[in-house]
N, C-alpha and C. Protein backbone atom coordinates (compact mmCIF):
# COMPACT_ATOMS: atom_id res chain seq x y z
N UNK A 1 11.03 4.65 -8.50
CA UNK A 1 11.00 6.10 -8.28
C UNK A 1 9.79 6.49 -7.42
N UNK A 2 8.99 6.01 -8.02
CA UNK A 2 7.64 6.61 -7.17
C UNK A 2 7.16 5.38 -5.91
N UNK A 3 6.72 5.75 -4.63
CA UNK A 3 6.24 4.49 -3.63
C UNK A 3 5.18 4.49 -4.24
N UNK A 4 4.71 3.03 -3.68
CA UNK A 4 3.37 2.11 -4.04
C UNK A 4 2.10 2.99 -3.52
N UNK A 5 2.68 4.17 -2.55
CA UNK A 5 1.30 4.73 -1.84
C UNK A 5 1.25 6.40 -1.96
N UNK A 6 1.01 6.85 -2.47
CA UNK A 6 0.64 8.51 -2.93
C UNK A 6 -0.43 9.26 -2.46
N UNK A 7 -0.27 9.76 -1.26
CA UNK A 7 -1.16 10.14 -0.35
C UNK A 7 -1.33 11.83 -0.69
N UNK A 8 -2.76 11.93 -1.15
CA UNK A 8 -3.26 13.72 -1.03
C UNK A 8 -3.83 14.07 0.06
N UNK A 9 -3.17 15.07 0.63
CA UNK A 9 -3.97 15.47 1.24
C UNK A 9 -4.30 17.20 1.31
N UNK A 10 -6.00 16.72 0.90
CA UNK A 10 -6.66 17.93 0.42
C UNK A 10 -7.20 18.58 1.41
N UNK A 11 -7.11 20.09 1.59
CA UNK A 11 -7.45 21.10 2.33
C UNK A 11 -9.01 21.36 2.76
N UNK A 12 -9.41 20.88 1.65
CA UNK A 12 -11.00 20.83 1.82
C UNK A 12 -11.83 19.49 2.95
N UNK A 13 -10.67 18.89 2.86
CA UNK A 13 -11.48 17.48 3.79
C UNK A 13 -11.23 17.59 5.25
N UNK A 14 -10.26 18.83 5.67
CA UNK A 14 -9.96 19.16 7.27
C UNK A 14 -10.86 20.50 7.51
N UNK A 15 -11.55 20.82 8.65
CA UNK A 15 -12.07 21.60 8.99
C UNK A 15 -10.83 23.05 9.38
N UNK A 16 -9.76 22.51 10.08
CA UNK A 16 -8.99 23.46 10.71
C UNK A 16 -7.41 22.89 10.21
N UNK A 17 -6.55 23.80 9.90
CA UNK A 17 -5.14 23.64 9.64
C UNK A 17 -4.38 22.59 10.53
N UNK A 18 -4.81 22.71 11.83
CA UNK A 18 -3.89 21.97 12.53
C UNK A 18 -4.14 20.99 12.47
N UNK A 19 -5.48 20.24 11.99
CA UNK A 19 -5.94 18.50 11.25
C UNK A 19 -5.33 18.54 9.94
N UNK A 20 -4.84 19.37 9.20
CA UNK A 20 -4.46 18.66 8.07
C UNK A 20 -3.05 18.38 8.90
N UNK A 21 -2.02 19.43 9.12
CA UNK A 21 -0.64 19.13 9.29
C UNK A 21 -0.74 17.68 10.49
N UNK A 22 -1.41 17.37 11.41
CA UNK A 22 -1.27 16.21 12.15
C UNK A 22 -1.18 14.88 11.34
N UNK A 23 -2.44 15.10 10.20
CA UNK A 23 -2.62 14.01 9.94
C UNK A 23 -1.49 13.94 8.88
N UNK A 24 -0.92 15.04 7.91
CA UNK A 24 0.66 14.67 7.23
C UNK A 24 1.84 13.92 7.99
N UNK A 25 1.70 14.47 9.32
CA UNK A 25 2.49 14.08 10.45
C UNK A 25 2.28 12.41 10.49
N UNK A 26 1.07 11.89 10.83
CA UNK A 26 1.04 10.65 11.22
C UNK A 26 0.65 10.17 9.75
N UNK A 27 0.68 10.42 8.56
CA UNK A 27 1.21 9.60 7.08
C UNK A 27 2.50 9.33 6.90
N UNK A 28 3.84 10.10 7.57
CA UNK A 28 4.78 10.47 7.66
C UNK A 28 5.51 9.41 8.47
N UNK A 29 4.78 9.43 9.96
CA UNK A 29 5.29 8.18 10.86
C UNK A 29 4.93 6.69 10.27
N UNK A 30 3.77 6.98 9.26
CA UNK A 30 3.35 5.64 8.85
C UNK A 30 4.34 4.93 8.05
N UNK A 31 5.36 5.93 7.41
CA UNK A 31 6.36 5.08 6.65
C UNK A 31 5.92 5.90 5.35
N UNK A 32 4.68 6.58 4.85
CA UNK A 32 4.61 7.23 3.76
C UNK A 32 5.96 8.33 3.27
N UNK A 33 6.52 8.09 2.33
CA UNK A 33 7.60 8.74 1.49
C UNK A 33 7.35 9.97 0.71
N UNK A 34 6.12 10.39 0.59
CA UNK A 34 5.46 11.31 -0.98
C UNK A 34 4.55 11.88 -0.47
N UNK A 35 4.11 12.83 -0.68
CA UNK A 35 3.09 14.06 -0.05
C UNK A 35 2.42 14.47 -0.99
N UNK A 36 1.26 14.68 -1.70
CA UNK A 36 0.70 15.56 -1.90
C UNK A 36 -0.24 16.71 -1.38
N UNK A 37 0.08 17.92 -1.51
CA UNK A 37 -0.88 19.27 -0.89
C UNK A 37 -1.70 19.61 -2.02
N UNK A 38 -3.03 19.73 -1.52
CA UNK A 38 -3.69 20.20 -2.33
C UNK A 38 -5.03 21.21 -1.68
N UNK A 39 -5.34 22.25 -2.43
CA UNK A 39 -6.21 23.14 -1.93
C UNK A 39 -6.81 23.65 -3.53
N UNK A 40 -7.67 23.55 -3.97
CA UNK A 40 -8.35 24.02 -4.70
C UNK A 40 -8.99 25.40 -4.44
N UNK A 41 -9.61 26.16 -3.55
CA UNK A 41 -10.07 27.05 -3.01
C UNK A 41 -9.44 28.18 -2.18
N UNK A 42 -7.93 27.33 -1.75
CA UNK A 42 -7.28 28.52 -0.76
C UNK A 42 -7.00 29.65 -1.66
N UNK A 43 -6.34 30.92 -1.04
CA UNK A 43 -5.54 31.91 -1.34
C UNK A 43 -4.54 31.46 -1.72
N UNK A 44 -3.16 32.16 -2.30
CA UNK A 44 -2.34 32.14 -2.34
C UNK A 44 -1.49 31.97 -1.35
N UNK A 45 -1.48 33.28 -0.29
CA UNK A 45 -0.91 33.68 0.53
C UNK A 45 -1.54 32.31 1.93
N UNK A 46 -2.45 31.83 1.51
CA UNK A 46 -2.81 30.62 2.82
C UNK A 46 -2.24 29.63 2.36
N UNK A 47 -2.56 29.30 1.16
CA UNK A 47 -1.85 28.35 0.75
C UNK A 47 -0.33 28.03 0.79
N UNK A 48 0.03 29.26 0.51
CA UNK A 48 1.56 29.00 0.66
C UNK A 48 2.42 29.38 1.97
N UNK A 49 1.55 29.45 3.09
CA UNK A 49 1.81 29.33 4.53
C UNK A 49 1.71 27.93 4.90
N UNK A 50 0.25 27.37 4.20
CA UNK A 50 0.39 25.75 4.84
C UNK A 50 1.67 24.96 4.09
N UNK A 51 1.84 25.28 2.97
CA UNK A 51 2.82 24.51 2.16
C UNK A 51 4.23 24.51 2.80
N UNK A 52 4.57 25.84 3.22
CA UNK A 52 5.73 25.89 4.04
C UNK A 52 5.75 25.48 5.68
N UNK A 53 4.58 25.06 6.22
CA UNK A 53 4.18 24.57 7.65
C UNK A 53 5.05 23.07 7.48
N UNK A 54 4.01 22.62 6.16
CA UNK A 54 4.09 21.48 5.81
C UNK A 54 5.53 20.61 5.69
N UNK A 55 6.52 21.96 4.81
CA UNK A 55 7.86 21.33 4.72
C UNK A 55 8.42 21.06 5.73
N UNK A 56 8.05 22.23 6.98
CA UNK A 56 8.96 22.70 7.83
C UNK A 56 8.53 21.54 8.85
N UNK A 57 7.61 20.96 8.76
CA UNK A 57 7.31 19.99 9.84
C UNK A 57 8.03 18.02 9.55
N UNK A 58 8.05 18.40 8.01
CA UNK A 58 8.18 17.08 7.74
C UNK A 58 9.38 16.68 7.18
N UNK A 59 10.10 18.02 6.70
CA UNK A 59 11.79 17.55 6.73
C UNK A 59 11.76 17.14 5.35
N UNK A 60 13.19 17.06 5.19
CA UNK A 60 13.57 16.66 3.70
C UNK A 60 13.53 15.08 3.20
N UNK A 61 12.74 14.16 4.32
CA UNK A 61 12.67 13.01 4.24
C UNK A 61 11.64 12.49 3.38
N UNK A 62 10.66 13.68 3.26
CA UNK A 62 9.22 13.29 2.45
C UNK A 62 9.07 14.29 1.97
N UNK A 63 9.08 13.68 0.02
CA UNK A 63 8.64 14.82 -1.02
C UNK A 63 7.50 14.94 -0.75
N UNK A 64 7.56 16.15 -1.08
CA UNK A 64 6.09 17.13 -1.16
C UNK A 64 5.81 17.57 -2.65
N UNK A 65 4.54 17.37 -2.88
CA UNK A 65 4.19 17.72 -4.07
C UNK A 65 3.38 18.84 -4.39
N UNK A 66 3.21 19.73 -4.98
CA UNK A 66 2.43 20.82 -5.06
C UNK A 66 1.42 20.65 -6.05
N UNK A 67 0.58 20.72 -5.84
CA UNK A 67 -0.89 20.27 -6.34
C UNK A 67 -1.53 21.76 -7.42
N UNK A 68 -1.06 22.13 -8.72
CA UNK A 68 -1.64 22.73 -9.44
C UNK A 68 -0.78 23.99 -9.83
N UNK A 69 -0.11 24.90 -8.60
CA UNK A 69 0.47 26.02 -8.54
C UNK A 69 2.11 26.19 -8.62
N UNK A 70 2.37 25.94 -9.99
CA UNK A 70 4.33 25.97 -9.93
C UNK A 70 5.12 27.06 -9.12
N UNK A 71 4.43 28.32 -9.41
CA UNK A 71 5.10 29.67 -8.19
C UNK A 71 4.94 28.97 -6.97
N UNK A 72 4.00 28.67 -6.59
CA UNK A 72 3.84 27.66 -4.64
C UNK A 72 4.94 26.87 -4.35
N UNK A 73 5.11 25.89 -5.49
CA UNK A 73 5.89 24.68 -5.58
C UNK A 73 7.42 25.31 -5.15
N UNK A 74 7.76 26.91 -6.02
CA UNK A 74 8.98 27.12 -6.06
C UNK A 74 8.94 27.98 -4.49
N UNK A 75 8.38 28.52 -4.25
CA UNK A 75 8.40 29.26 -3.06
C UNK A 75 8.19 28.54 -2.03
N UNK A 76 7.72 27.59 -2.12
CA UNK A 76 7.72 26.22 -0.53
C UNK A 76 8.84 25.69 -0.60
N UNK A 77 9.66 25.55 -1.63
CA UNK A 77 10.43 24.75 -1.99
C UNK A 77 9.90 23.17 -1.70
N UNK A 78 9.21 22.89 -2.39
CA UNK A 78 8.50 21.85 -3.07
C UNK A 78 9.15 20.96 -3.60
N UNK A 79 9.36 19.77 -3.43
CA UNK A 79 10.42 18.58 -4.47
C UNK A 79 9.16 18.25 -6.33
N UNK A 80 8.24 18.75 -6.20
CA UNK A 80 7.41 18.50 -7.45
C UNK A 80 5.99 19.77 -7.47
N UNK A 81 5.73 19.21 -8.82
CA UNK A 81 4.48 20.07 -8.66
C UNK A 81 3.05 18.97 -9.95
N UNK A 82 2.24 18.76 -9.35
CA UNK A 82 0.97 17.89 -9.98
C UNK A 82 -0.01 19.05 -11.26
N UNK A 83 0.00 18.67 -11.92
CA UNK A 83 -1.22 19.43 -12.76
C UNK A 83 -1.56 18.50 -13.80
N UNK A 84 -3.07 19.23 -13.94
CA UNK A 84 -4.14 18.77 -14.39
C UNK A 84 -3.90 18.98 -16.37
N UNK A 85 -4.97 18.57 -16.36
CA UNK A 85 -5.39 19.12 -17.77
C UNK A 85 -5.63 20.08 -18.07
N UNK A 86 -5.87 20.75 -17.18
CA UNK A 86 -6.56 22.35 -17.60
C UNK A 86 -5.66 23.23 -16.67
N UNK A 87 -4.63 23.32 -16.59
CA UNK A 87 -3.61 24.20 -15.98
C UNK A 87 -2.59 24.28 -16.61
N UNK A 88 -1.58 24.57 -16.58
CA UNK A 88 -0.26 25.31 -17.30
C UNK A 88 -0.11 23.94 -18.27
N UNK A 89 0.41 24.14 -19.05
CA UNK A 89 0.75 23.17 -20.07
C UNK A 89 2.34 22.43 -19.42
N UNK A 90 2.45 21.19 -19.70
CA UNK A 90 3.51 20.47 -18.79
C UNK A 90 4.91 21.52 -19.68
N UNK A 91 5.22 21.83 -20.60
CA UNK A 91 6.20 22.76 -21.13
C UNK A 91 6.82 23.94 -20.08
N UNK A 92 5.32 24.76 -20.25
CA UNK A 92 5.51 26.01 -19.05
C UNK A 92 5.62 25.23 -18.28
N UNK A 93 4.96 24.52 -17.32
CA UNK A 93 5.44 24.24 -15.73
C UNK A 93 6.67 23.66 -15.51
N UNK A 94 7.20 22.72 -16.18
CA UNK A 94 8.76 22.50 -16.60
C UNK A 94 9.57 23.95 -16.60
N UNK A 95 9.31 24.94 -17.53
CA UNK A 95 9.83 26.06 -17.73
C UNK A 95 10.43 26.89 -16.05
N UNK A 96 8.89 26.58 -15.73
CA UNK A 96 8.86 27.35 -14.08
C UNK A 96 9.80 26.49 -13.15
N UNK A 97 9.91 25.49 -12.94
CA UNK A 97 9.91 24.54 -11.71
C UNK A 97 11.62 24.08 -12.08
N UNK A 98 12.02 24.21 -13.73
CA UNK A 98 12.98 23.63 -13.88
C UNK A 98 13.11 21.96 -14.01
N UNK A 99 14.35 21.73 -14.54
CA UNK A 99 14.64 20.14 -14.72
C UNK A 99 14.91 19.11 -13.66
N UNK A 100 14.95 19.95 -12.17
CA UNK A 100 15.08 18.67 -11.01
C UNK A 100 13.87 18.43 -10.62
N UNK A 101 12.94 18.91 -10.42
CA UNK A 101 11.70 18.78 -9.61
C UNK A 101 11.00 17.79 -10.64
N UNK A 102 10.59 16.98 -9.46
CA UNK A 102 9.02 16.06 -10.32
C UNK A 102 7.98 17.04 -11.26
N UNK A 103 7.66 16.56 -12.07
CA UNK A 103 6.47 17.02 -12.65
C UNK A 103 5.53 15.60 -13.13
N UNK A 104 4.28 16.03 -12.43
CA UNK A 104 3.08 14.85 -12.51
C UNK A 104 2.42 15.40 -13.28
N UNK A 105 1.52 14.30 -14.36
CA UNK A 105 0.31 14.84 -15.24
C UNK A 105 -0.96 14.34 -15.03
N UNK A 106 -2.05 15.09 -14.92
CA UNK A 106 -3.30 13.96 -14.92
C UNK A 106 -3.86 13.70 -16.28
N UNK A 107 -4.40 12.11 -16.35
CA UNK A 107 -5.07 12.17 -17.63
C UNK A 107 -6.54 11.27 -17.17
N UNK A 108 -7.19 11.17 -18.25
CA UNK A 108 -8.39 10.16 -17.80
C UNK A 108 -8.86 9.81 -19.41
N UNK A 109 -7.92 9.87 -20.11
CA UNK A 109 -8.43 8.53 -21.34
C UNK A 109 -7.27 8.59 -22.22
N UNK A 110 -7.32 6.93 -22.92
CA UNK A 110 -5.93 7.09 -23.71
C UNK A 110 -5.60 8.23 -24.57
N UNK A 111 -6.42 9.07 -24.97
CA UNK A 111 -6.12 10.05 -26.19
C UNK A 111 -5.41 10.83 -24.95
N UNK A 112 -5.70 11.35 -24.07
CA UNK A 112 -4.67 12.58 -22.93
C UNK A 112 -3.26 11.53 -22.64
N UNK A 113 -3.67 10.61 -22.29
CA UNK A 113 -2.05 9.61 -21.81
C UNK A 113 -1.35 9.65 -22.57
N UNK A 114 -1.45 9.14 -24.11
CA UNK A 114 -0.62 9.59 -24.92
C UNK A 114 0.04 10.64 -25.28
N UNK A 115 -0.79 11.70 -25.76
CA UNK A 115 -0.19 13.26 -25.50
C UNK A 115 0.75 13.48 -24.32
N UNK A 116 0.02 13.13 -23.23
CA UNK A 116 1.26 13.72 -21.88
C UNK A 116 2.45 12.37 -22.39
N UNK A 117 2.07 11.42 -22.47
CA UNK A 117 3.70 10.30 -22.62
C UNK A 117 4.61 11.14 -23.16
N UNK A 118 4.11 11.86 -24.47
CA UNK A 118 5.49 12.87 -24.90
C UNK A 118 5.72 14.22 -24.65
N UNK A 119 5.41 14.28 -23.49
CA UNK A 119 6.04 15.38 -22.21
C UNK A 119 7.15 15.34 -21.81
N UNK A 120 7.48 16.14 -20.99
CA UNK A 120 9.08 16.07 -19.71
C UNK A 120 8.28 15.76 -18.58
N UNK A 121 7.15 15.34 -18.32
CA UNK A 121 6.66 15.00 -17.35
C UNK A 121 7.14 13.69 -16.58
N UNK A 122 7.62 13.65 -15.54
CA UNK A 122 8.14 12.09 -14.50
C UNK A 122 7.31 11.39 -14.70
N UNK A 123 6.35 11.33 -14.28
CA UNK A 123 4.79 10.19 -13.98
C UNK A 123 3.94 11.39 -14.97
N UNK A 124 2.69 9.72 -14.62
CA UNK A 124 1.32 10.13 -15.64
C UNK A 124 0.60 9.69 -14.32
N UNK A 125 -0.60 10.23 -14.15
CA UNK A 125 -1.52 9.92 -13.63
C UNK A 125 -3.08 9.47 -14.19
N UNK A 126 -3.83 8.37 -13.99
CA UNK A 126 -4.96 7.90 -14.65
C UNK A 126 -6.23 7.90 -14.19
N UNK A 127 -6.77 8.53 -14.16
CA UNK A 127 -8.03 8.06 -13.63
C UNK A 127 -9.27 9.13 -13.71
N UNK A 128 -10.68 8.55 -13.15
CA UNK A 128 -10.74 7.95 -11.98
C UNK A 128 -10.99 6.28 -12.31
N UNK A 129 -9.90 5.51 -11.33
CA UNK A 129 -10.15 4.18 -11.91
C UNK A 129 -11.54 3.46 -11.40
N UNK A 130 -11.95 4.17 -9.80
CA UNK A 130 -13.14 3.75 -9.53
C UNK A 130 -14.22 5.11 -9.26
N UNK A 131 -15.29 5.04 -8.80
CA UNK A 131 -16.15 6.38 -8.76
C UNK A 131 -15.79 7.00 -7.55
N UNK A 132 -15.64 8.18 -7.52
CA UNK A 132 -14.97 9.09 -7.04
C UNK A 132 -15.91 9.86 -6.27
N UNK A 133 -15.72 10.44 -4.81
CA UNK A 133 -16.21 11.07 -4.32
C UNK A 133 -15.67 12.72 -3.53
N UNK A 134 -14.21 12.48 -4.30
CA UNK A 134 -13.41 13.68 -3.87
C UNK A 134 -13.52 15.12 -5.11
N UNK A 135 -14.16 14.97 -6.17
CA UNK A 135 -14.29 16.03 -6.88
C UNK A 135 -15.31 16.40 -7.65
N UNK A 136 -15.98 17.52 -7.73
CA UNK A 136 -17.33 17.98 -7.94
C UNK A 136 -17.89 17.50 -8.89
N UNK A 137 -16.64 17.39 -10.32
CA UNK A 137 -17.31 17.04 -11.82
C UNK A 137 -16.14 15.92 -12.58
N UNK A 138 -16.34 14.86 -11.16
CA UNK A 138 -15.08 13.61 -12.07
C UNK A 138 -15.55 13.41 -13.49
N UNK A 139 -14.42 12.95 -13.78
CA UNK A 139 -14.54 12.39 -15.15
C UNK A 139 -15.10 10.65 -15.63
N UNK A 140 -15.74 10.46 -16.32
CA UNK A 140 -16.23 9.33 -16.34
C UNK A 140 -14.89 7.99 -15.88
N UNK A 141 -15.61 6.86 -15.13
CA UNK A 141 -14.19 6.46 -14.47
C UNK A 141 -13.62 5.08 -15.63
N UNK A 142 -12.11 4.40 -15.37
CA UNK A 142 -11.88 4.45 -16.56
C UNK A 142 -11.84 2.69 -15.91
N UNK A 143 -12.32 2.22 -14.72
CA UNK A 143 -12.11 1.08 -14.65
C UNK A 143 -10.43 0.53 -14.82
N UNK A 144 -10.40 -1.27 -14.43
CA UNK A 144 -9.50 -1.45 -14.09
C UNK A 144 -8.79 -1.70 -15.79
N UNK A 145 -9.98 -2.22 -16.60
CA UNK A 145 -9.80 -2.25 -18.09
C UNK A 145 -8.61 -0.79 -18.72
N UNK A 146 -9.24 -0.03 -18.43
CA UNK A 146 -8.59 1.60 -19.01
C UNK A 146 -7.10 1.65 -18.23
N UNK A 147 -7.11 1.30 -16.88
CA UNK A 147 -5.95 1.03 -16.33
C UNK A 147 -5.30 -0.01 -16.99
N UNK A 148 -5.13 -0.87 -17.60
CA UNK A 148 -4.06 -2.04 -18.20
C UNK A 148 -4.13 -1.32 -19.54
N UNK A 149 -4.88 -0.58 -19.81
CA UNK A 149 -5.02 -0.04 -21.59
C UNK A 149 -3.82 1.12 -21.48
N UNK A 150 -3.64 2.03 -20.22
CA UNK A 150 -2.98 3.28 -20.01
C UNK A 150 -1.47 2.40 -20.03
N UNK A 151 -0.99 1.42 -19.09
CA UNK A 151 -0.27 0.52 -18.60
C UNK A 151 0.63 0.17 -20.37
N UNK A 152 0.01 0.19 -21.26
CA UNK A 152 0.14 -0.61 -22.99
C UNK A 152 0.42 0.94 -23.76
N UNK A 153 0.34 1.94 -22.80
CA UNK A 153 0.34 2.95 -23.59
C UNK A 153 2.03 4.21 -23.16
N UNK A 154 2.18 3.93 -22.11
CA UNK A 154 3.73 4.88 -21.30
C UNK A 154 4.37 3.71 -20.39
N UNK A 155 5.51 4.05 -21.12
CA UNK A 155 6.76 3.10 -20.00
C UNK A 155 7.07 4.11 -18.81
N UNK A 156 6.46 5.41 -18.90
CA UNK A 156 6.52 6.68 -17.82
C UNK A 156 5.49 5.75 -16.10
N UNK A 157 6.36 6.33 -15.43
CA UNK A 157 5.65 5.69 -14.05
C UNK A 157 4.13 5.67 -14.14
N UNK A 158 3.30 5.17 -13.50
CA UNK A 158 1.84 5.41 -13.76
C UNK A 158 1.36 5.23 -12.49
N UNK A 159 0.71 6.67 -11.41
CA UNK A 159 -0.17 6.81 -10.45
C UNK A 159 -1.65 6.35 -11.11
N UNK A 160 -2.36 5.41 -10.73
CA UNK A 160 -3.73 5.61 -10.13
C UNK A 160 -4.30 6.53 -9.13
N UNK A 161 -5.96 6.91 -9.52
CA UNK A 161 -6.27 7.70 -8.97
C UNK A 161 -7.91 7.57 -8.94
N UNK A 162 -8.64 7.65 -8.27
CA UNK A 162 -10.17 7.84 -8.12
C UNK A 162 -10.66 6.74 -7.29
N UNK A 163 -11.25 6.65 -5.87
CA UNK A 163 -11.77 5.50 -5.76
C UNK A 163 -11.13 4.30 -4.76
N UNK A 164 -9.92 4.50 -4.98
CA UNK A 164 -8.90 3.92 -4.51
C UNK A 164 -9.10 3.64 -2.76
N UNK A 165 -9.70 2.00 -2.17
CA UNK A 165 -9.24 1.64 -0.90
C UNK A 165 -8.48 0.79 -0.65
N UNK A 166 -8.57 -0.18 0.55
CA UNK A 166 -7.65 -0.68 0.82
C UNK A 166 -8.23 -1.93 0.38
N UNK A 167 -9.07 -2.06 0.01
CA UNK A 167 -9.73 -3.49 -0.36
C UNK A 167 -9.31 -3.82 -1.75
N UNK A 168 -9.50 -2.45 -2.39
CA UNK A 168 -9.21 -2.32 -4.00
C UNK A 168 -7.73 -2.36 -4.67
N UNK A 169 -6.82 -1.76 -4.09
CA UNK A 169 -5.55 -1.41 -3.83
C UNK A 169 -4.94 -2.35 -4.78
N UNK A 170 -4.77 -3.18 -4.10
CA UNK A 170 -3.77 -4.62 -4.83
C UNK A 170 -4.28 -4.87 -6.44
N UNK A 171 -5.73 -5.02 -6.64
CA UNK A 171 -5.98 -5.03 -7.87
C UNK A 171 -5.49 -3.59 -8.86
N UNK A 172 -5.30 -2.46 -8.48
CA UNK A 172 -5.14 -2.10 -9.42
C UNK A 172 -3.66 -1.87 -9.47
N UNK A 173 -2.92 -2.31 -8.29
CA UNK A 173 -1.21 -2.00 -8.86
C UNK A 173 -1.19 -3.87 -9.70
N UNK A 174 -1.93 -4.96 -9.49
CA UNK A 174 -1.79 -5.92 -10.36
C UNK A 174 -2.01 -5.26 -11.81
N UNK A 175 -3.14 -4.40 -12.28
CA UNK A 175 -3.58 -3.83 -13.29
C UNK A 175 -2.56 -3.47 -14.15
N UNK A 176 -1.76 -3.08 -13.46
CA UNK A 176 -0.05 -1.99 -13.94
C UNK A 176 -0.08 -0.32 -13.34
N UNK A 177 -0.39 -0.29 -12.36
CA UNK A 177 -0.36 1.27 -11.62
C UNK A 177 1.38 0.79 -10.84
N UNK A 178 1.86 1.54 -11.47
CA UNK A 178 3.08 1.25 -9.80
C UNK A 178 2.83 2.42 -8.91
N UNK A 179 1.74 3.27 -8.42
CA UNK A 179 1.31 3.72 -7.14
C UNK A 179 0.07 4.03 -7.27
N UNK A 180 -0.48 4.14 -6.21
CA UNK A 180 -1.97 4.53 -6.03
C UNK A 180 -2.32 5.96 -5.35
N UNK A 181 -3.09 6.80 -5.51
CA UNK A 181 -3.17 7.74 -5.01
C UNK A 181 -4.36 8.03 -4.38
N UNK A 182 -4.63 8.17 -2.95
CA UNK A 182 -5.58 8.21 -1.94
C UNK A 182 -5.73 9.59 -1.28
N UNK A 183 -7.07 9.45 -1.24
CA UNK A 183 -7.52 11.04 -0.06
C UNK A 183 -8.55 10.23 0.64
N UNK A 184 -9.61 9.87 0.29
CA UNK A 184 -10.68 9.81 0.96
C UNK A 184 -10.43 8.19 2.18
N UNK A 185 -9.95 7.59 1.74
CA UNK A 185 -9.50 6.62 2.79
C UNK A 185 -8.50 6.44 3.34
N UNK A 186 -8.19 7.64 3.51
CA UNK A 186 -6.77 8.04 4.40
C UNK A 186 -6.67 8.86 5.50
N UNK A 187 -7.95 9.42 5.37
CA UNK A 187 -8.89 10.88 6.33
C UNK A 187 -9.28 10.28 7.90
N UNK A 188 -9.68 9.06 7.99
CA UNK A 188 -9.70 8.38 9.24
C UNK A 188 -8.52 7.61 10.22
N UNK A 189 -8.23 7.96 11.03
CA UNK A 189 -6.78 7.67 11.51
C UNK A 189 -5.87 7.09 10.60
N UNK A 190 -5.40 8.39 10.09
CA UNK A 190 -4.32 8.23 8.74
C UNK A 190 -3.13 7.39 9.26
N UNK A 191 -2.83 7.40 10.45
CA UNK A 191 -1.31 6.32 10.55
C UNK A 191 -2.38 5.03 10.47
N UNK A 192 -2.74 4.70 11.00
CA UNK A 192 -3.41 3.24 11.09
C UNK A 192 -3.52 2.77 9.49
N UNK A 193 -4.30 3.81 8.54
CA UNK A 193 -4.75 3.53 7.28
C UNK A 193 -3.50 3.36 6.39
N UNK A 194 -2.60 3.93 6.75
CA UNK A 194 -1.44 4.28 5.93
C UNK A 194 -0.31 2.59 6.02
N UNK A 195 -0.63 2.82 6.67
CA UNK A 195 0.18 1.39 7.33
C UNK A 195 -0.54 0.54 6.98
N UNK A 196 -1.69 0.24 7.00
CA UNK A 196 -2.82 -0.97 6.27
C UNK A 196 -2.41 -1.00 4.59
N UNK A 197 -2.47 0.25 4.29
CA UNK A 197 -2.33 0.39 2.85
C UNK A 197 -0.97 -0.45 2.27
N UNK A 198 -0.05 0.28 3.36
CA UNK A 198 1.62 -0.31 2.82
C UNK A 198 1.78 -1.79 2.49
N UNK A 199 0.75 -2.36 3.73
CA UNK A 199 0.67 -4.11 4.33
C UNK A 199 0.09 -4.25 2.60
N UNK A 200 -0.88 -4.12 2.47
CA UNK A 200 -1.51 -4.52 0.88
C UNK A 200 -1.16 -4.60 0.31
N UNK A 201 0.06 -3.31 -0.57
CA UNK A 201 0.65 -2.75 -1.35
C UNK A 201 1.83 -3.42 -1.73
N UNK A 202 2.13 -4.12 -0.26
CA UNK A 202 3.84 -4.65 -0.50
C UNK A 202 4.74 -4.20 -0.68
């Protein structure tokens, strides 16, 4: 269900709109299948202009995921929507988004993995598996150990997340991640990286 490569790309790491949508563009040519949008800081109304840029550029060939906001998700027409721990409870966002759309959960220790396992949630997400430089107040990281512990804990798909390059990659889908999820080493000629990643990934 889910590809080996789960690419975010966050609003905060492009200076100007037209670098984020290029570089979705050339994740897209890279063979990447799965999108994540994410903006922590936008508006509404910006946000949900890039979200619909985003669809409109990349076609129904690559899900898009909506990163926090289920109204966005439904108004981009969004194939999923990602949330955290501290946002709508996976119930409500199910409620909102309905029974076709993906719904992703984040967790970062077995006591949250478990709880979300008995969700309607598609995937779980884990981490940070290594130290993280994409968010202000990560959570302590859970190593590749916490990754095979999460792996013993949901037969639910399992994204990795924090840390994640191309060097590291292979070890943690050996760990039991069946995808990895990248921002920060994806930001430098994203087709080139994207395509390196796939080569790793297998």
């Amino acid at each position: 269900m889910l590809p080996r490569l789960y690419p975010i790309v966050d609003a905060s790491c492009f200076r100007e709109y037209a670098a984020l949508f290029a570089a979705s563009e050339d994740l897209a040519a890279a063979g990447c299948t799965l999108l994540q949008y994410r903006d922590k800081s936008g508006n509404a109304r910006q946000m949900l202009d890039q979200a619909r840029e985003l669809r409109a550029r990349l076609g129904p060939s690559i899900k898009l995921i909506m990163n926090d906001r289920a109204d966005l998700c439904l108004a981009a027409d969004f194939d999923g929507l990602h949330i955290g721990q501290d946002d709508l409870s996976p119930e409500s966002a199910r409620r909102i988004i309905g029974p076709d759309r993906w719904l992703g959960l984040s967790t970062h220790n077995p006591e949250q993995l478990a709880e979300a396992d008995k969700t309607s949630a598609d995937y779980l997400a884990i981490g940070p598996v290594f130290a993280t430089a994409s968010k202000a107040n990560p959570d302590p990281v859970v190593g590749l150990e916490g990754l095979r512990r999460a792996r013993e804990l949901t037969c639910k798909p399992l994204v990795a997340i924090g840390g994640i390059t191309r060097s590291n990659a292979r070890s943690v889908i050996d760990a039991g991640a069946d995808s990895v999820a990248v921002i920060s080493d994806l930001l430098r000629d994203p087709r080139k990286s994207a395509e390196e990643f796939l080569k790793v990934l297998g």
